[in-house]
C-alpha atoms as a PDB file:
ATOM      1  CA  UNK A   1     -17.398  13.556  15.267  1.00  0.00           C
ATOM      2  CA  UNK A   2     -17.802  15.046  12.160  1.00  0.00           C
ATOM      3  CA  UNK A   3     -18.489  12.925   8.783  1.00  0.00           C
ATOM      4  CA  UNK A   4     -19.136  12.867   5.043  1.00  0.00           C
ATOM      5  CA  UNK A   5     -22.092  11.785   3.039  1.00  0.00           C
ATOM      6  CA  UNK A   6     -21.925  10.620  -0.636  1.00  0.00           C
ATOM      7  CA  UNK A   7     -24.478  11.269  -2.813  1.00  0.00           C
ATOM      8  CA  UNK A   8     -24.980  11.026  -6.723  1.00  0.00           C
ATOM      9  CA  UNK A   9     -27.359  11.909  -9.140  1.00  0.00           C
ATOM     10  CA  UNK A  10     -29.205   9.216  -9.664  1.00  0.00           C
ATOM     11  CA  UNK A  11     -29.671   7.779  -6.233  1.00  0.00           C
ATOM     12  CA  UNK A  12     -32.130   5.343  -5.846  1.00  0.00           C
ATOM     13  CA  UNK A  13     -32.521   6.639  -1.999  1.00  0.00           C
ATOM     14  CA  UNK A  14     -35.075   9.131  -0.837  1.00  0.00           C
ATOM     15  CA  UNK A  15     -32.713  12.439  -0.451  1.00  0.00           C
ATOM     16  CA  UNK A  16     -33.427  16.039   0.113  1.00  0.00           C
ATOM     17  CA  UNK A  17     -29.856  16.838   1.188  1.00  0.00           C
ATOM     18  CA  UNK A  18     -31.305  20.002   2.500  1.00  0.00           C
ATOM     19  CA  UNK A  19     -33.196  18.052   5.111  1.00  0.00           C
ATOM     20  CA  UNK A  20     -32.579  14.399   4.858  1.00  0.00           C
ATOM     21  CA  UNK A  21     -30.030  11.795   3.960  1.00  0.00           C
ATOM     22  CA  UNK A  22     -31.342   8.118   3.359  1.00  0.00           C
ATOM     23  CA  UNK A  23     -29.203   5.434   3.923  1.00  0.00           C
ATOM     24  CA  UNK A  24     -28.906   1.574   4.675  1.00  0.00           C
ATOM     25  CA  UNK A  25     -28.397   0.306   8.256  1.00  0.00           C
ATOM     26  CA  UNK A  26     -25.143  -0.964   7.428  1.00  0.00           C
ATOM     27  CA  UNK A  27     -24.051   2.571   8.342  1.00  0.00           C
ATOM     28  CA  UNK A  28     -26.137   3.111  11.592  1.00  0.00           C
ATOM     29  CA  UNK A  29     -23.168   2.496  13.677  1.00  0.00           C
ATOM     30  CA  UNK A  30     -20.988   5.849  11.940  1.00  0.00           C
ATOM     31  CA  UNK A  31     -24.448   7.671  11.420  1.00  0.00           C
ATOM     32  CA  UNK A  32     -25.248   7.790  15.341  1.00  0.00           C
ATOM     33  CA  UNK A  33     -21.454   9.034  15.619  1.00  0.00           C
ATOM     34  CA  UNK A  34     -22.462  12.550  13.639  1.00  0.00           C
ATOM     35  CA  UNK A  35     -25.448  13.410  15.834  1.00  0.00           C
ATOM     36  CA  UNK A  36     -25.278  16.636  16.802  1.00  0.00           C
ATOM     37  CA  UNK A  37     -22.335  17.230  14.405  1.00  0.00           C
ATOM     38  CA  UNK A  38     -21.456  18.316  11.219  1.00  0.00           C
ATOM     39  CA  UNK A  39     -20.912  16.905   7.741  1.00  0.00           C
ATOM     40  CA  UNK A  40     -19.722  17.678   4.450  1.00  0.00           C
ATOM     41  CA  UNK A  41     -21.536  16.141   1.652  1.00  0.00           C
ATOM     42  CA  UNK A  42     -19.515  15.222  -1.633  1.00  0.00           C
ATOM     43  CA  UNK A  43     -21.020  13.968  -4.621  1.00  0.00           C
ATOM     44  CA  UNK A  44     -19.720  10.880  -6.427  1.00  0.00           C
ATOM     45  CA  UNK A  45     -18.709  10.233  -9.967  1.00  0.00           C
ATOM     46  CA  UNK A  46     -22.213   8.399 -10.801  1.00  0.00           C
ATOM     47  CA  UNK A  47     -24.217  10.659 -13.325  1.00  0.00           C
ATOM     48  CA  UNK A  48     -21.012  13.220 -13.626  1.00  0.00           C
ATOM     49  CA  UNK A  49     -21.003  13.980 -10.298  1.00  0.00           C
ATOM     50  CA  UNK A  50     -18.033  16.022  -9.820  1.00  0.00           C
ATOM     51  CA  UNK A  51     -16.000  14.370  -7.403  1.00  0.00           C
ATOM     52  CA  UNK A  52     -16.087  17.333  -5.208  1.00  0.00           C
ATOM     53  CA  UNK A  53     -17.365  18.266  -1.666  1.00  0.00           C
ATOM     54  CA  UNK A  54     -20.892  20.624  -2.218  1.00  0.00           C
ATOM     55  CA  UNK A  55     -21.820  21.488   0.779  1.00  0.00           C
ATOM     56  CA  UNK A  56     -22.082  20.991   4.808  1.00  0.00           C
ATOM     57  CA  UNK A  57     -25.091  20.080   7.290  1.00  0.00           C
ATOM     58  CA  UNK A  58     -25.509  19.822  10.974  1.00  0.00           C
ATOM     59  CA  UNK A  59     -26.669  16.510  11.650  1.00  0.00           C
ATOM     60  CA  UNK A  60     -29.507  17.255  14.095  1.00  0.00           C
ATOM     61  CA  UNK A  61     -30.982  12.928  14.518  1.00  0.00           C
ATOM     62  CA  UNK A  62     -31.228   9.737  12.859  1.00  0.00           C
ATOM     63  CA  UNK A  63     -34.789   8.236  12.514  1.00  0.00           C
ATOM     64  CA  UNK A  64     -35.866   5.054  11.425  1.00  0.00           C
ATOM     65  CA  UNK A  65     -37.397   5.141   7.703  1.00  0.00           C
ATOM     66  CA  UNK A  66     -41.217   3.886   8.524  1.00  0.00           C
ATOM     67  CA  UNK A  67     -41.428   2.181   5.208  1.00  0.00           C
ATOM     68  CA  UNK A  68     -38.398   0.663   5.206  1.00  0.00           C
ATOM     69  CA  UNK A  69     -37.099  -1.377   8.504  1.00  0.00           C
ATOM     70  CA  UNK A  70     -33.804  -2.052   7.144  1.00  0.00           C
ATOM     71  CA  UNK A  71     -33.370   2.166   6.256  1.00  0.00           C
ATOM     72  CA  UNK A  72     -32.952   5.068   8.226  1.00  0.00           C
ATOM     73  CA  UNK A  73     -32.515   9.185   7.762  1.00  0.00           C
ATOM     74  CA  UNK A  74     -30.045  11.264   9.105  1.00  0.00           C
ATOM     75  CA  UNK A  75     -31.954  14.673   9.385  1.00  0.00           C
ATOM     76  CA  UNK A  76     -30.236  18.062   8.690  1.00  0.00           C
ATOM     77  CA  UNK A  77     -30.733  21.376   9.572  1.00  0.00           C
ATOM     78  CA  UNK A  78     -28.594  24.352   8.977  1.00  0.00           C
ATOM     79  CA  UNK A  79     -27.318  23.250   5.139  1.00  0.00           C
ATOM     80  CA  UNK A  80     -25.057  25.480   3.685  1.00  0.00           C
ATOM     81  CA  UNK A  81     -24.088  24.856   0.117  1.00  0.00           C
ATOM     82  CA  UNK A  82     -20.404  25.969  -0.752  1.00  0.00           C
ATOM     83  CA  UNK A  83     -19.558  28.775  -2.573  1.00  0.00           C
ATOM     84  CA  UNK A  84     -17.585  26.359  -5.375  1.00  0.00           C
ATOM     85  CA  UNK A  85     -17.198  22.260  -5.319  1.00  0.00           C
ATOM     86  CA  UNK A  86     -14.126  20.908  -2.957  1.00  0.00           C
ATOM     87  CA  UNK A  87     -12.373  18.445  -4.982  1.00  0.00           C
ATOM     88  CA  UNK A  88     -11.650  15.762  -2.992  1.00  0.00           C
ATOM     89  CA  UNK A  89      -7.963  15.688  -4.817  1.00  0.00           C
ATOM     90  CA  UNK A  90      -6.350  18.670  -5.106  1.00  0.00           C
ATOM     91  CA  UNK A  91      -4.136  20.214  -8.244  1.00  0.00           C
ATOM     92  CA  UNK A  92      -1.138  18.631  -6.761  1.00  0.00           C
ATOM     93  CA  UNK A  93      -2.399  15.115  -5.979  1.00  0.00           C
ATOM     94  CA  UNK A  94      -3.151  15.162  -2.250  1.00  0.00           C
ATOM     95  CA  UNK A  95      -6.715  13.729  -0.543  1.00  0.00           C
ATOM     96  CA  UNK A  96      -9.001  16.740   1.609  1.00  0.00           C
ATOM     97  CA  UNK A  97      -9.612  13.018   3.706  1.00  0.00           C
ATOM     98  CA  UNK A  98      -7.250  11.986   5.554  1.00  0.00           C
ATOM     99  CA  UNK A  99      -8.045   8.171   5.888  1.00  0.00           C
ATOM    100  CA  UNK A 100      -7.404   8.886   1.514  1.00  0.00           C
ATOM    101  CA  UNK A 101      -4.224  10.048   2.534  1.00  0.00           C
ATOM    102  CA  UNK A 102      -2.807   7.548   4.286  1.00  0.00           C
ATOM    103  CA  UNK A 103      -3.719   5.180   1.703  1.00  0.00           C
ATOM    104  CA  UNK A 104      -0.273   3.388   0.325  1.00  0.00           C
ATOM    105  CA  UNK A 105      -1.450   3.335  -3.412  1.00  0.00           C
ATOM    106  CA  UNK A 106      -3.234   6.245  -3.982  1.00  0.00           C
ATOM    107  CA  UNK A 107      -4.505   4.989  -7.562  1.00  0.00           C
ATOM    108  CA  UNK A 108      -7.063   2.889  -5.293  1.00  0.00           C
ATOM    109  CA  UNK A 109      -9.170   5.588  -3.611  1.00  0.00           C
ATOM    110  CA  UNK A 110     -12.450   4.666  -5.654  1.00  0.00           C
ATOM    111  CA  UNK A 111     -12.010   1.154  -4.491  1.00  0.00           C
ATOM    112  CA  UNK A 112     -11.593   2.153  -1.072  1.00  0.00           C
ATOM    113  CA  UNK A 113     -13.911   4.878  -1.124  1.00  0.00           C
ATOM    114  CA  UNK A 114     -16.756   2.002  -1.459  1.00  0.00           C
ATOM    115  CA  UNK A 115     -18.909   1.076   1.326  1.00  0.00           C
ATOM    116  CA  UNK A 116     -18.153   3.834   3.178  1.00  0.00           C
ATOM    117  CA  UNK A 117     -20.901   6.706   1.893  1.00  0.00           C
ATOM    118  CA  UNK A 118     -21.261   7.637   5.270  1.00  0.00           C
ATOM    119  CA  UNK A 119     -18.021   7.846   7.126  1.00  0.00           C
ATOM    120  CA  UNK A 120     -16.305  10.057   9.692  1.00  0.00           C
ATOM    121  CA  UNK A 121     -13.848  12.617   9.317  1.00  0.00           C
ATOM    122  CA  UNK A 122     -11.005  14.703  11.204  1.00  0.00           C
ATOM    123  CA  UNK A 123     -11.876  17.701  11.853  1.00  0.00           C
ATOM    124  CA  UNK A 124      -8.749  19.457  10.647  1.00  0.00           C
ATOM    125  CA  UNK A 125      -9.799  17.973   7.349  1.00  0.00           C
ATOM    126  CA  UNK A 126     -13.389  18.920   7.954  1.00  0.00           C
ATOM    127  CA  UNK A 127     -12.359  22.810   8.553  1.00  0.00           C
ATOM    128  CA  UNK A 128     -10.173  22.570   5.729  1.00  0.00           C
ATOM    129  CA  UNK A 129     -12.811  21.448   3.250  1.00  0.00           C
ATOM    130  CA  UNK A 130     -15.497  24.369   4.470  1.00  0.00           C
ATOM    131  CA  UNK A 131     -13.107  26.872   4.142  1.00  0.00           C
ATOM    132  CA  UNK A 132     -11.830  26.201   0.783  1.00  0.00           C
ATOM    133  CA  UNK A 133     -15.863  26.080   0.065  1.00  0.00           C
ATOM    134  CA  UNK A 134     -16.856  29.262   1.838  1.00  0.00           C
ATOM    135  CA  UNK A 135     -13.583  30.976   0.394  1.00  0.00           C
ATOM    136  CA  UNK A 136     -15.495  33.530  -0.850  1.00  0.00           C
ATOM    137  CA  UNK A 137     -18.559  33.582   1.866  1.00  0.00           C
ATOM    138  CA  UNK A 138     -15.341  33.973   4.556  1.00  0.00           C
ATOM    139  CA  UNK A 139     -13.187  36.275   2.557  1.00  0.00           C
ATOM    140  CA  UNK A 140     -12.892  39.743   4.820  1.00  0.00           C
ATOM    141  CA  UNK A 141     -14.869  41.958   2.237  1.00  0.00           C
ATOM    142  CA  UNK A 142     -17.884  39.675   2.154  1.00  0.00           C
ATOM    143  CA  UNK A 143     -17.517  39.107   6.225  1.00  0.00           C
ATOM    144  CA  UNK A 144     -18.071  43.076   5.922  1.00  0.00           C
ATOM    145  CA  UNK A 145     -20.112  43.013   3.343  1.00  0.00           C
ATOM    146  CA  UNK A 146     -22.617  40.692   5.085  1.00  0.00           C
ATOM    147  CA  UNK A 147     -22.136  42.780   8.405  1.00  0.00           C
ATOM    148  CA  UNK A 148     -20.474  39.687   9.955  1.00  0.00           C
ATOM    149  CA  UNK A 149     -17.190  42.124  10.595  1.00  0.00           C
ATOM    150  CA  UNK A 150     -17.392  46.093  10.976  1.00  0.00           C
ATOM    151  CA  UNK A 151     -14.574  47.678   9.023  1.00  0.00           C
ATOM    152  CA  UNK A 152     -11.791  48.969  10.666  1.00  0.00           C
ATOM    153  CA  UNK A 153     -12.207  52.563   9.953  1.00  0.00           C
ATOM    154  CA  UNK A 154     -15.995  52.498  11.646  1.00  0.00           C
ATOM    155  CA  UNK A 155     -15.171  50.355  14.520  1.00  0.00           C
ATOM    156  CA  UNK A 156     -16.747  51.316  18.127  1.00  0.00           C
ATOM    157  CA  UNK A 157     -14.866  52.154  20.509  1.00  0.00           C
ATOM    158  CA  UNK A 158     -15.494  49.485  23.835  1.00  0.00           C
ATOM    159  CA  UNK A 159     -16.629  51.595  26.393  1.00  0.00           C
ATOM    160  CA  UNK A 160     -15.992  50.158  30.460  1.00  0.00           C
ATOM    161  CA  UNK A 161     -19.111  51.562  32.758  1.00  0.00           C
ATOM    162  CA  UNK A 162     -18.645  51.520  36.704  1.00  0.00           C
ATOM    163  CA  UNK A 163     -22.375  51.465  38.276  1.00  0.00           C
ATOM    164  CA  UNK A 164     -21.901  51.941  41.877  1.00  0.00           C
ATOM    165  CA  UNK A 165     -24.949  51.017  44.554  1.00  0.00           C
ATOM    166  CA  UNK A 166     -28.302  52.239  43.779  1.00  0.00           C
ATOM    167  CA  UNK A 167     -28.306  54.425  46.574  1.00  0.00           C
ATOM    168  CA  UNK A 168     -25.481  56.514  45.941  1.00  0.00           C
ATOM    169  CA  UNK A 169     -27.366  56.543  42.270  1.00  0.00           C
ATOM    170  CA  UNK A 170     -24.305  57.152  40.066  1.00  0.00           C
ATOM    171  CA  UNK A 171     -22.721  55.646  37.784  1.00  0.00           C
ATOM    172  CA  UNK A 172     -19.466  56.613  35.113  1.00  0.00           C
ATOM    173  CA  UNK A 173     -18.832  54.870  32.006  1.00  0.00           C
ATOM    174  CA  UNK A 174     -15.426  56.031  30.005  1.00  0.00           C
END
């Protein structure tokens, strides 16, 4: 399942987005859901935040917080920060979450958005968000560029090889 996690500038948890998330047991329950998935963190309006979607994480474990019994972490690996913010409403109105969406008066998405800084998300909403943010990282010159893709022009030709028993000690590749 993938998810989101808010975060603001002046967050009174201990965060190193690159490596942790800190959060309140209240959200255990959706936490344990993104093990071994992938999030999208999006940073709130608090301390001109920018409303936006920053980056993504693979969620690799939660662990308890040892100072804190009522705490825990979410611990990332694999953070990749996005190429430009995601708003989370785009130029013509409409939510990157679903669950926003689908809300009936639209004009209440900060209210609803509360209580839930860690919460799941589709993952058709999910793709859509990272590849809006990796735009550029995923656009077919940098793919190239970054030797992700070969150019057309300097493609290899697949070669099929027939190795026949060792015996007979031949073998023809075309």
């Amino acid at each position: 399942m993938k998810g989101v996690f808010e975060i603001s500038g002046n967050s009174r948890y201990d965060d190193a987005i690159t490596e942790r998330y800190h959060f309140p047991s209240n959200y255990l329950s959706v936490a344990r859901e993104l093990e071994s998935d992938w999030i999208v963190y999006r940073e709130t309006r608090v301390s001109g935040g920018r409303m936006a979607y920053i980056a993504a994480a693979f969620v690799e474990r939660i662990d308890a917080d040892p100072s804190d019994p009522s705490h825990f972490y979410a611990r990332v690996r694999d953070y990749l920060e996005f190429d430009q913010p995601v708003p989370y409403r785009d130029g013509s109105g409409r939510f990157a979450e679903r669950f926003l969406r689908e809300m009936t008066r639209p004009g209440d998405a900060g209210r609803s958005l509360r209580g839930k800084s860690v919460r799941r998300l589709e993952n058709e909403d999910f793709v859509a968000i990272v590849n809006a943010g990796l735009a550029e990282t995923l656009d077919p010159e940098n793919r190239i560029r970054l030797e992700l893709d070969a150019p057309a022009s300097i493609r290899r030709p697949i070669c099929s090889c027939t190795i026949t028993s060792r015996s007979a000690g031949s073998s023809r590749c075309s």
